[in-house]
N, C-alpha and C. Protein backbone atom coordinates (compact mmCIF):
# COMPACT_ATOMS: atom_id res chain seq x y z
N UNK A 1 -8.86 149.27 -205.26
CA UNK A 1 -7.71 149.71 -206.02
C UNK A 1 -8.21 150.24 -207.37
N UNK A 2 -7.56 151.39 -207.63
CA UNK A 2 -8.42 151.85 -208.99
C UNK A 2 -7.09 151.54 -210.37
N UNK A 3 -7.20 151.85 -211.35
CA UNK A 3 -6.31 151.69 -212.17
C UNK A 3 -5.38 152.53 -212.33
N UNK A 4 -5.80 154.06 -211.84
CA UNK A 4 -4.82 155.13 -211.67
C UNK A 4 -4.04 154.82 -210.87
N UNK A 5 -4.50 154.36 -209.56
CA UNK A 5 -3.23 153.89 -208.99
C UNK A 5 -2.01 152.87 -209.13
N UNK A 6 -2.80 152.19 -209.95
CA UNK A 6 -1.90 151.00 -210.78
C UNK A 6 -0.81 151.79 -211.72
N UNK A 7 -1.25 152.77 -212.32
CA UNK A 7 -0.51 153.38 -213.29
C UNK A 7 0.30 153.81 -212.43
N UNK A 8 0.63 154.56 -211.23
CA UNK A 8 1.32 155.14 -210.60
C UNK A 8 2.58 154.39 -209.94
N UNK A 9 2.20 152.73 -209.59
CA UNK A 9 2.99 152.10 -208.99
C UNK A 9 3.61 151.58 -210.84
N UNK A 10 2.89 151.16 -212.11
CA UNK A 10 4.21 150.82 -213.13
C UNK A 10 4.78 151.86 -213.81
N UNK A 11 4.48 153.25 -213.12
CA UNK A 11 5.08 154.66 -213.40
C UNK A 11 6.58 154.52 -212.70
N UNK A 12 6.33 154.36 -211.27
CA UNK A 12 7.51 153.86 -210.36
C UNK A 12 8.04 152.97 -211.09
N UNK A 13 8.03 151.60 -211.61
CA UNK A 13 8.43 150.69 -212.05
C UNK A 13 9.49 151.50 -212.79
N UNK A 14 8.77 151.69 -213.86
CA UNK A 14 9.80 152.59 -214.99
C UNK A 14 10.84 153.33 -214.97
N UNK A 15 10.21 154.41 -213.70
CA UNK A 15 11.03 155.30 -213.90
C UNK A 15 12.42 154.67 -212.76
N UNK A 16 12.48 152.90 -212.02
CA UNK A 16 13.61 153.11 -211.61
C UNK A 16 13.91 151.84 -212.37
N UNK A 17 13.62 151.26 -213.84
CA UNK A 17 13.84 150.67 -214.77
C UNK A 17 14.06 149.15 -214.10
N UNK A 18 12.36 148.83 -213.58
CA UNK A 18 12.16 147.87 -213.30
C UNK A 18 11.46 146.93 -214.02
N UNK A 19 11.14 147.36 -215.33
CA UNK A 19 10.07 146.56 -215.97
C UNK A 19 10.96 145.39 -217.03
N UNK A 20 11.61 144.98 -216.13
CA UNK A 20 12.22 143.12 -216.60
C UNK A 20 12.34 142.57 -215.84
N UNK A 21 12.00 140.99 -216.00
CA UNK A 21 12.44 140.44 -214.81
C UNK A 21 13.97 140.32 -213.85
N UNK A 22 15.32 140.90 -214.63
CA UNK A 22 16.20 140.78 -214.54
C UNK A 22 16.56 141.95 -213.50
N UNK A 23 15.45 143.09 -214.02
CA UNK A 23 15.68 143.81 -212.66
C UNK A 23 14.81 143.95 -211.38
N UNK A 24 13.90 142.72 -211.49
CA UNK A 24 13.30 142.66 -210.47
C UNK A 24 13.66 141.70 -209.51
N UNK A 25 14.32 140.80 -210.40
CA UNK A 25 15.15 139.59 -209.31
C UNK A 25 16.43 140.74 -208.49
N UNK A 26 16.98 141.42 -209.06
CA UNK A 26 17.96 142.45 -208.12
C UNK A 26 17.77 142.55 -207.16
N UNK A 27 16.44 143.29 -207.15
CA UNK A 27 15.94 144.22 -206.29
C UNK A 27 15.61 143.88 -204.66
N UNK A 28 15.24 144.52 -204.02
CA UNK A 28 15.06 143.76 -202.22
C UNK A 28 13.85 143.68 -202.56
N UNK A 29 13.21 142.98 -202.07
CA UNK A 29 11.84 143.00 -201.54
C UNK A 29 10.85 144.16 -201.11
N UNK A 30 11.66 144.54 -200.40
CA UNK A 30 11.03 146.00 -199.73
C UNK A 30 11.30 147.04 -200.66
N UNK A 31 12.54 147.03 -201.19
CA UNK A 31 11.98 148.49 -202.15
C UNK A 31 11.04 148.45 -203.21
N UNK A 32 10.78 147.27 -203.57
CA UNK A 32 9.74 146.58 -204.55
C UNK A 32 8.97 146.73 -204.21
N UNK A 33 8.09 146.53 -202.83
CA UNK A 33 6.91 147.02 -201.86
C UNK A 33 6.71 148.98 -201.95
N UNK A 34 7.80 149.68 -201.52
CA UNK A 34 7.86 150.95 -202.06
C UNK A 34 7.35 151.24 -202.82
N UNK A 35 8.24 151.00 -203.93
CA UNK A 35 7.55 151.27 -205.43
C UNK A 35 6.25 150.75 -206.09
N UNK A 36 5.78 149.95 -205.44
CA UNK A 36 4.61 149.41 -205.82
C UNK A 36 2.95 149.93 -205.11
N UNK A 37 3.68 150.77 -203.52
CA UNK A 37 2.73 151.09 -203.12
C UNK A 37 0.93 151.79 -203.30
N UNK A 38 1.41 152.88 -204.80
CA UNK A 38 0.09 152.95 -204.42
C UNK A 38 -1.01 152.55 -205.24
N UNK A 39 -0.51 150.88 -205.25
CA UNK A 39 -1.64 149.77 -205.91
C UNK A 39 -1.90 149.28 -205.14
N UNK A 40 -1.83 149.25 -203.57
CA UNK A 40 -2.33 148.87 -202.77
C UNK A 40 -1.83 147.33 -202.52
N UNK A 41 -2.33 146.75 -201.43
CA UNK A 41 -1.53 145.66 -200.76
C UNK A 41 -0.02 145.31 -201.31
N UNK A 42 0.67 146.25 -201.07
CA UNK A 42 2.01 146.45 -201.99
C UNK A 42 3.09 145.28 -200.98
N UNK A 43 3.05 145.24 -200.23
CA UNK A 43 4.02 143.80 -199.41
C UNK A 43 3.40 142.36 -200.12
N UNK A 44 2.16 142.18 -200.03
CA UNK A 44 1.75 140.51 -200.89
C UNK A 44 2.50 140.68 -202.04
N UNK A 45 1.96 142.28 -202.92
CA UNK A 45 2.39 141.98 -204.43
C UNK A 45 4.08 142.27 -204.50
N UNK A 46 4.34 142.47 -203.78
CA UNK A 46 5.99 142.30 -203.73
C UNK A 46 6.50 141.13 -203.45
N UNK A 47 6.05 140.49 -202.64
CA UNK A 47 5.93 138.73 -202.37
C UNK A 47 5.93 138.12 -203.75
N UNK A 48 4.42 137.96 -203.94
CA UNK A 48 4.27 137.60 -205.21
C UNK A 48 5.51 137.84 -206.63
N UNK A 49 5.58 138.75 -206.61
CA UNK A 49 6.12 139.47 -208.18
C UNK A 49 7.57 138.57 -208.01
N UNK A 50 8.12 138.62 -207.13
CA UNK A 50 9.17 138.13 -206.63
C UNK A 50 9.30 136.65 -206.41
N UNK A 51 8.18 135.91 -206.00
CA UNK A 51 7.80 134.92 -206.16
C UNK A 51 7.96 134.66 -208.08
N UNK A 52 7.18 135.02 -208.78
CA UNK A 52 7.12 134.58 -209.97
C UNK A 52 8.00 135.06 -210.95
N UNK A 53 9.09 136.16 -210.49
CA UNK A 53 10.54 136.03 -211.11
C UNK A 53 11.14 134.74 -210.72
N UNK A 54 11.36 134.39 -209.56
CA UNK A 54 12.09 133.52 -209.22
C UNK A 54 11.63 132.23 -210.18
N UNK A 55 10.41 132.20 -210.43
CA UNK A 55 9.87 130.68 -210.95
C UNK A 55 10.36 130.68 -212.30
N UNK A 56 10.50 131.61 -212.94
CA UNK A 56 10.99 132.26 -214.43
C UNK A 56 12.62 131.81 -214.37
N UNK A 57 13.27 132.60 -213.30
CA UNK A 57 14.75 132.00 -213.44
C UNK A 57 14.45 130.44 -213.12
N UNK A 58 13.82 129.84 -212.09
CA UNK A 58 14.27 128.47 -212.19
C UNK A 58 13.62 127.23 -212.88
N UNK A 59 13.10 128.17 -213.57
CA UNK A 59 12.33 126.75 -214.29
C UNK A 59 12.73 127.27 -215.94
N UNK A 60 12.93 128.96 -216.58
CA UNK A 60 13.21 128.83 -217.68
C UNK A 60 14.87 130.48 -218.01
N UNK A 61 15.27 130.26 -217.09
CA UNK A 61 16.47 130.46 -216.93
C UNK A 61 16.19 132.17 -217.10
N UNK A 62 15.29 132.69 -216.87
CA UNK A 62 14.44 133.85 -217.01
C UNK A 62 14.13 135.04 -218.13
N UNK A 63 13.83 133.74 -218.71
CA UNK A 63 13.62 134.13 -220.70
C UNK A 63 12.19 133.61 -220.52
N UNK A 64 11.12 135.10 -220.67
CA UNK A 64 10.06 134.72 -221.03
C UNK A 64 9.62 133.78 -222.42
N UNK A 65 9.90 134.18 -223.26
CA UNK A 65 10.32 133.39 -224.66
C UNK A 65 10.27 132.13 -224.74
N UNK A 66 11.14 131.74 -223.70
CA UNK A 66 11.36 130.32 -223.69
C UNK A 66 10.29 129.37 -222.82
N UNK A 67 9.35 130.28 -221.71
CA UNK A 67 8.54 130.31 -221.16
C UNK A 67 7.15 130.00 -221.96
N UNK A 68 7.34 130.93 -222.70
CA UNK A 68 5.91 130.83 -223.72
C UNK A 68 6.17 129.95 -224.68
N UNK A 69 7.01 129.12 -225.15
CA UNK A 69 7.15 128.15 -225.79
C UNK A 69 6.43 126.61 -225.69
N UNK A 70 6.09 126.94 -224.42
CA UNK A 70 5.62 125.65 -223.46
C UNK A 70 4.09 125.60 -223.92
N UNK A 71 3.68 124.35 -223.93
CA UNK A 71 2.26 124.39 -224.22
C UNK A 71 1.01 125.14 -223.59
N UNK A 72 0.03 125.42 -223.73
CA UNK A 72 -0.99 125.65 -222.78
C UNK A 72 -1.21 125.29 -221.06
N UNK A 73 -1.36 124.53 -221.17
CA UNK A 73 -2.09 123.16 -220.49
C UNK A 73 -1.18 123.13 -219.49
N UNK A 74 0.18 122.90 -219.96
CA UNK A 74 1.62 122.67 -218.94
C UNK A 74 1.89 123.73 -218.27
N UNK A 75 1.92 124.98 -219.13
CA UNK A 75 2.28 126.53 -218.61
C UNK A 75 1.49 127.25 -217.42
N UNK A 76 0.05 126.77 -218.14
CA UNK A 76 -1.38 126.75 -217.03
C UNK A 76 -0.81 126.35 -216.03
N UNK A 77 -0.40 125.07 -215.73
CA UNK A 77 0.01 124.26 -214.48
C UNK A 77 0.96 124.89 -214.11
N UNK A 78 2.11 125.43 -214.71
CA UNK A 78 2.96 125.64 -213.68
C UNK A 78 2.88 126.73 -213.07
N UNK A 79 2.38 127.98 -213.86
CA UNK A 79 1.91 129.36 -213.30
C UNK A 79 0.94 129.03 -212.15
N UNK A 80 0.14 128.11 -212.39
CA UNK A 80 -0.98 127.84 -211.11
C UNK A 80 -0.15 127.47 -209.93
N UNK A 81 0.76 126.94 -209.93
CA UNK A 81 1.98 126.32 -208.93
C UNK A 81 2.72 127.44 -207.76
N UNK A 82 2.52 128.86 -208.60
CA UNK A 82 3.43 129.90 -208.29
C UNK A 82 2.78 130.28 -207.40
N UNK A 83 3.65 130.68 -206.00
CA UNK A 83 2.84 131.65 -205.10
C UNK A 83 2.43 132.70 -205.60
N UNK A 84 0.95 132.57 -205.23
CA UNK A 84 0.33 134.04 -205.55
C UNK A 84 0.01 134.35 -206.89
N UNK A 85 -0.16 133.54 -207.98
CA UNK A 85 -0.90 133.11 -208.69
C UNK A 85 -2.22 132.43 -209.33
N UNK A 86 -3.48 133.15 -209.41
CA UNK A 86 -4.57 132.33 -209.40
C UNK A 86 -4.84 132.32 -210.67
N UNK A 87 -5.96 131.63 -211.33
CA UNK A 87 -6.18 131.63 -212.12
C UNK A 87 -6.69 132.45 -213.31
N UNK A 88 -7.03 134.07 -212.16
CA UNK A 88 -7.20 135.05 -213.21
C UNK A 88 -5.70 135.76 -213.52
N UNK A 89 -5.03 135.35 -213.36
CA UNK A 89 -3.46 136.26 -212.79
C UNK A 89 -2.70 135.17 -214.14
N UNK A 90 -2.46 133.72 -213.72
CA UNK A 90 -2.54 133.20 -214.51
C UNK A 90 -3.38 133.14 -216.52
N UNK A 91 -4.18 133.13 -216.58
CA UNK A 91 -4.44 133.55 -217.80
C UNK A 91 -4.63 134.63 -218.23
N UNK A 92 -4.02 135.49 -217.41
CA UNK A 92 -4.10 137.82 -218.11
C UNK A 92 -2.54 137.02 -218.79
N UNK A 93 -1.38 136.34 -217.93
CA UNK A 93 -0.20 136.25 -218.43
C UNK A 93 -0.07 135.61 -219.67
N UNK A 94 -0.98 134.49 -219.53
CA UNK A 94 -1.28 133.17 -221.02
C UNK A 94 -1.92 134.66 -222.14
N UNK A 95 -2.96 135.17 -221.82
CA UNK A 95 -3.48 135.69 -223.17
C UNK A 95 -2.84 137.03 -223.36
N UNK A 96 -2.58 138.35 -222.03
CA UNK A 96 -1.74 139.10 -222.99
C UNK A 96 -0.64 139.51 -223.04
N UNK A 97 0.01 138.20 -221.95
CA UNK A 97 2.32 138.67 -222.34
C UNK A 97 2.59 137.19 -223.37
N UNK A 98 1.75 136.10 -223.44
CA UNK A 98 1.61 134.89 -224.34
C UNK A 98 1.33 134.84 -225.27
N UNK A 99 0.14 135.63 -225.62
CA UNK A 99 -0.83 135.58 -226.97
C UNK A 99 -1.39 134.06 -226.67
N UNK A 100 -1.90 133.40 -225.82
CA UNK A 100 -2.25 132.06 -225.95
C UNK A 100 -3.45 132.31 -225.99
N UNK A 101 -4.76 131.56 -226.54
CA UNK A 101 -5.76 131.68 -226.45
C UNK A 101 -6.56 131.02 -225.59
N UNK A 102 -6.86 131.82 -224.08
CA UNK A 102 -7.63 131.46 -223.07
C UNK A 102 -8.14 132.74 -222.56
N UNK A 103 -9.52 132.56 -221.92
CA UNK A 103 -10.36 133.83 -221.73
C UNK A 103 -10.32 133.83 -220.42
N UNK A 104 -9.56 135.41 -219.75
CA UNK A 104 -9.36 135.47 -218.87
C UNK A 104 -11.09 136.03 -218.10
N UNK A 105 -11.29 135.17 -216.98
CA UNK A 105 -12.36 135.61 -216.13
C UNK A 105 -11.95 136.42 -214.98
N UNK A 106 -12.74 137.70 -215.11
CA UNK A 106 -12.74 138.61 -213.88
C UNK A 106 -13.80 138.61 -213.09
N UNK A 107 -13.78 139.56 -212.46
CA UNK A 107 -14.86 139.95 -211.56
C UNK A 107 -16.31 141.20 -212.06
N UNK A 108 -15.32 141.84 -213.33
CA UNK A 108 -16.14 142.57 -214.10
C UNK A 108 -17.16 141.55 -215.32
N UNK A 109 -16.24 140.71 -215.31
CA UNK A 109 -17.16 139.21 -216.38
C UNK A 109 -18.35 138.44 -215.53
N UNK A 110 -18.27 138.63 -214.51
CA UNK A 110 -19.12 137.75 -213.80
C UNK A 110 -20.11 138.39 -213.50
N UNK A 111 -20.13 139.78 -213.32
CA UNK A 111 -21.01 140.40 -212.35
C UNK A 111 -21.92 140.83 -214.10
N UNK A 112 -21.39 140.97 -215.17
CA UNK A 112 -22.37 141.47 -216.33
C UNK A 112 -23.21 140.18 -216.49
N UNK A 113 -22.41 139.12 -216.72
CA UNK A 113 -22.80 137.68 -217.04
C UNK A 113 -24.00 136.94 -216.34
N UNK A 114 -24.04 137.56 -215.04
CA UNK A 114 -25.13 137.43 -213.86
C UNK A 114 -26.23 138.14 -214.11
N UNK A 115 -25.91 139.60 -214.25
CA UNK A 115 -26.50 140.55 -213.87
C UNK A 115 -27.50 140.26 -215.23
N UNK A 116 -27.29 139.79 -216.43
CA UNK A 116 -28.00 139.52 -217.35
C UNK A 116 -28.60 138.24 -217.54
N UNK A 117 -28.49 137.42 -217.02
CA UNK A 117 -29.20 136.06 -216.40
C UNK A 117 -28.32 134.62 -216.90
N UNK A 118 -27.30 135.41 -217.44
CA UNK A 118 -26.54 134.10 -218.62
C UNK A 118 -25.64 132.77 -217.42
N UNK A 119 -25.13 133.55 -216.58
CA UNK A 119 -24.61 132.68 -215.59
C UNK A 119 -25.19 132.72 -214.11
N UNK A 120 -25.04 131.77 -213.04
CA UNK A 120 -25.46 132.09 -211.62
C UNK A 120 -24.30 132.73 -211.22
N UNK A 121 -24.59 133.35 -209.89
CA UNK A 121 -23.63 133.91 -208.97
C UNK A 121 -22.69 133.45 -208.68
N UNK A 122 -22.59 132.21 -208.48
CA UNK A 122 -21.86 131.54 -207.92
C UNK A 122 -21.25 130.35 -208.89
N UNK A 123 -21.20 131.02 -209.67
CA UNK A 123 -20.49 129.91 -210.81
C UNK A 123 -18.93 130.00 -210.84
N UNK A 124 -18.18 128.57 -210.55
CA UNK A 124 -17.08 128.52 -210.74
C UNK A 124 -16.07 129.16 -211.74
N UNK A 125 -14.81 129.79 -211.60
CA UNK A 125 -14.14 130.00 -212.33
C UNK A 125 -13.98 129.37 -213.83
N UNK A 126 -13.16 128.09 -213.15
CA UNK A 126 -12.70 127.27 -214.40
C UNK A 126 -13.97 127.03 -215.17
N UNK A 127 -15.37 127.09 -214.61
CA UNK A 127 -17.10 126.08 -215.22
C UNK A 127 -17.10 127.83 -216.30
N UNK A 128 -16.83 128.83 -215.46
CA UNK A 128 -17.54 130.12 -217.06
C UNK A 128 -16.35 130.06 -217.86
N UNK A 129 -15.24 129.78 -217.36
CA UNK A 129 -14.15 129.95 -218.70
C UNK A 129 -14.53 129.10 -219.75
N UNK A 130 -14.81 127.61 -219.56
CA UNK A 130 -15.03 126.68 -219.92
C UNK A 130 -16.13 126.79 -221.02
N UNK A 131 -17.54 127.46 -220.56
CA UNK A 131 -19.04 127.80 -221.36
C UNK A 131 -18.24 129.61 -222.13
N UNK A 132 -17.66 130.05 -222.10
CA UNK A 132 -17.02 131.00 -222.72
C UNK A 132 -16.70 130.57 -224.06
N UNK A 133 -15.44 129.74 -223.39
CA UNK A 133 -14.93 129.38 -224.47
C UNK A 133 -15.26 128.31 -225.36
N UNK A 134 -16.17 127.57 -225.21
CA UNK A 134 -16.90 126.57 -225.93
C UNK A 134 -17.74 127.16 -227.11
N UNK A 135 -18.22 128.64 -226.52
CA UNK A 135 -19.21 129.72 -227.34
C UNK A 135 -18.55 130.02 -228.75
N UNK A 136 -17.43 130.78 -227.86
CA UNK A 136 -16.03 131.22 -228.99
C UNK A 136 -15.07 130.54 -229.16
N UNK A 137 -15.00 130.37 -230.45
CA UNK A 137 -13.76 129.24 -230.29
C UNK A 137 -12.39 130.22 -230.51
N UNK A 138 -11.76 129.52 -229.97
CA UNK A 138 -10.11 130.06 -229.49
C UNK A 138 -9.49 131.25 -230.36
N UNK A 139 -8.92 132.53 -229.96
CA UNK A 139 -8.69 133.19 -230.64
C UNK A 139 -7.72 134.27 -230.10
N UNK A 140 -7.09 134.77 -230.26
CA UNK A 140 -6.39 135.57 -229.15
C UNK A 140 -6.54 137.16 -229.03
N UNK A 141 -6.32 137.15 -230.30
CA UNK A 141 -7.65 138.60 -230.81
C UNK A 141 -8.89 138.93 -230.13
N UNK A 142 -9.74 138.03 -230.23
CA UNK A 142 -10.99 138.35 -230.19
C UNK A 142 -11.06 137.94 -228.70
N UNK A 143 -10.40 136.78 -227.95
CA UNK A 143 -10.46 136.72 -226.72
C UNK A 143 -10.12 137.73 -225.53
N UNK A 144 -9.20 138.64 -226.11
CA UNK A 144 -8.67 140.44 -226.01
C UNK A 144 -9.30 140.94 -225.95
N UNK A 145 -9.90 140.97 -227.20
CA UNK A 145 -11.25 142.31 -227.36
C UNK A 145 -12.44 142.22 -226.62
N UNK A 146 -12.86 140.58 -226.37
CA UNK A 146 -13.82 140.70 -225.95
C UNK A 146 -13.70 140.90 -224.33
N UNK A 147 -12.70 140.52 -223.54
CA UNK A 147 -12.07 140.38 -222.32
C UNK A 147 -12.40 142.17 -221.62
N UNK A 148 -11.66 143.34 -223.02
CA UNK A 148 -11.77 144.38 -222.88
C UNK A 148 -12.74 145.23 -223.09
N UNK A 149 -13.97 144.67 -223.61
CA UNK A 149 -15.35 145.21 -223.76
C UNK A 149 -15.94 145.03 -222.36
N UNK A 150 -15.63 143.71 -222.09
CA UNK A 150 -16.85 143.58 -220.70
C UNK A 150 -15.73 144.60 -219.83
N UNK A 151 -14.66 144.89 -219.54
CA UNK A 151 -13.85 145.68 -218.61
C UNK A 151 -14.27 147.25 -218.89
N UNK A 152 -14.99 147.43 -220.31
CA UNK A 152 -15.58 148.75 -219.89
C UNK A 152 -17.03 148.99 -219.91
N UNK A 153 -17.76 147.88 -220.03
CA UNK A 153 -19.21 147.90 -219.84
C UNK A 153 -19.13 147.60 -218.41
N UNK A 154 -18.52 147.28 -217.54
CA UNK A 154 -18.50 146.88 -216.57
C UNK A 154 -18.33 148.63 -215.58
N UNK A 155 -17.29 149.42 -216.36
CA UNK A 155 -16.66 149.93 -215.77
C UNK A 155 -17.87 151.71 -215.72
N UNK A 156 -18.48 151.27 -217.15
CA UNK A 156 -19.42 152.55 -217.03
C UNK A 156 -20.73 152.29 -216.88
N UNK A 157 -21.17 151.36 -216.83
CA UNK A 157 -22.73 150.55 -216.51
C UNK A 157 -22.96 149.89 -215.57
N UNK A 158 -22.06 148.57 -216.20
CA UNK A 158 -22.38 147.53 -214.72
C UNK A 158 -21.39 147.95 -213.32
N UNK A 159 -21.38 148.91 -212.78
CA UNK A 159 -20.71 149.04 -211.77
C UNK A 159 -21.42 148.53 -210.45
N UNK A 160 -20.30 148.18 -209.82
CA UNK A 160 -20.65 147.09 -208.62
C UNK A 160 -22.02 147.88 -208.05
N UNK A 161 -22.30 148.82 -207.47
CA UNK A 161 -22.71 149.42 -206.23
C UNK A 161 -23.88 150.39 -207.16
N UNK A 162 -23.56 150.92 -208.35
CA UNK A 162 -24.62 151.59 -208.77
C UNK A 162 -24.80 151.35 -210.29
N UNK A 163 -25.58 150.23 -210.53
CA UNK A 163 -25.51 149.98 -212.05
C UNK A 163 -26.20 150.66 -213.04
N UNK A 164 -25.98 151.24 -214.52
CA UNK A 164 -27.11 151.96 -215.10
C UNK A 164 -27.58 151.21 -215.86
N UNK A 165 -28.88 150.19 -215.26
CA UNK A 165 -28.93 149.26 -216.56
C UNK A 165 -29.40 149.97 -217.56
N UNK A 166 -30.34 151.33 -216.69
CA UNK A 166 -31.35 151.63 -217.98
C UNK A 166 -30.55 152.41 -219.50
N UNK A 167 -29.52 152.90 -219.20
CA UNK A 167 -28.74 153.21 -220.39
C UNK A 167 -27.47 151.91 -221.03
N UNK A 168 -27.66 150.55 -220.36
CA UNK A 168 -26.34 149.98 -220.69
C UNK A 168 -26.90 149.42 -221.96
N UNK A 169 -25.70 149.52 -222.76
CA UNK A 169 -26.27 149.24 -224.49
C UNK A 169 -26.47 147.83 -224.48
N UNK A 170 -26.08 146.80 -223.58
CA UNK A 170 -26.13 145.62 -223.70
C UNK A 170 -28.17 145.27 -223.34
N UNK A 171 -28.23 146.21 -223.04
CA UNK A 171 -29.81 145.84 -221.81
C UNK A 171 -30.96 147.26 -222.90
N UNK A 172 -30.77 147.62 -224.10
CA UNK A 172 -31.82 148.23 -225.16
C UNK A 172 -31.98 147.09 -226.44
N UNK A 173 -33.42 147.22 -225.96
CA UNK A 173 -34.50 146.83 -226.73
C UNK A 173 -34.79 147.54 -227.93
């Protein structure tokens, strides 16, 4: 899935003035799948999305606001609760519709983090958030910025399949 296509399915969003939860609880399922299509696996994320409106109306009457009011720790838990919610899905929502300060781990974080000897391959989610954030202490700013640096060193260097180490600014001597 590339990001252009992402743009294309919250292009759809917009333009049939779906971007609240109030009009996404409306909506069917399937036209939500429609409109979402060309981000690819568009039936799960219609599941999902729909899934985690619903958790919004019934747990905070579907006022994000009142949502983000909730502590860390608790909010963590209950978003983890939601179908179709993992833990990177979960903290993109904590750090950038929350402002809470937790460092969201991707797949573009892991593969630089490796690829430079700092973590193993196979290192748990929650274990690099954890040595992340112990490094930096809590910030929501800087947990942003830095979240969005590795998303484009990732995106013009460390790429999965053909990496340039020899020009990546992270890897000159």
């Amino acid at each position: 899935m590339s990001w252009r296509n992402v743009e294309k399915a919250i292009d759809n969003l917009r333009e049939a003035n779906l971007l609240k939860p109030s009009a996404i609880k409306k909506i069917q399922q399937d036209r939500l799948a429609d409109l979402i299509k060309p981000a690819g696996y568009y039936n799960m994320k219609a599941k999902k999305l729909k899934s985690f409106v619903d958790f919004l109306y019934n747990k905070y009457a579907g006022h994000l606001n009142k949502m983000f009011k909730v502590d860390l720790p608790v909010l963590r838990k209950e978003l983890l609760d939601v179908y179709g919610v993992g833990p990177e899905t979960a903290d993109s929502i904590l750090l950038y519709a929350g402002k809470y300060p937790t460092f969201v781990i991707d797949a573009y974080t892991k593969r630089i983090l490796s690829r430079i000897g700092y973590i193993p391959d196979d290192i748990a989610y929650h274990d690099l958030q954890a040595k992340i954030m112990s490094v930096y202490p809590a910030d929501v700013v800087k947990y942003n910025e830095y979240h969005a640096l590795l998303v484009i060193l990732a995106k013009e260097y460390c790429k999965k399949s053909a990496p340039d180490c020899k020009n990546c600014p992270i890897m000159q001597k």
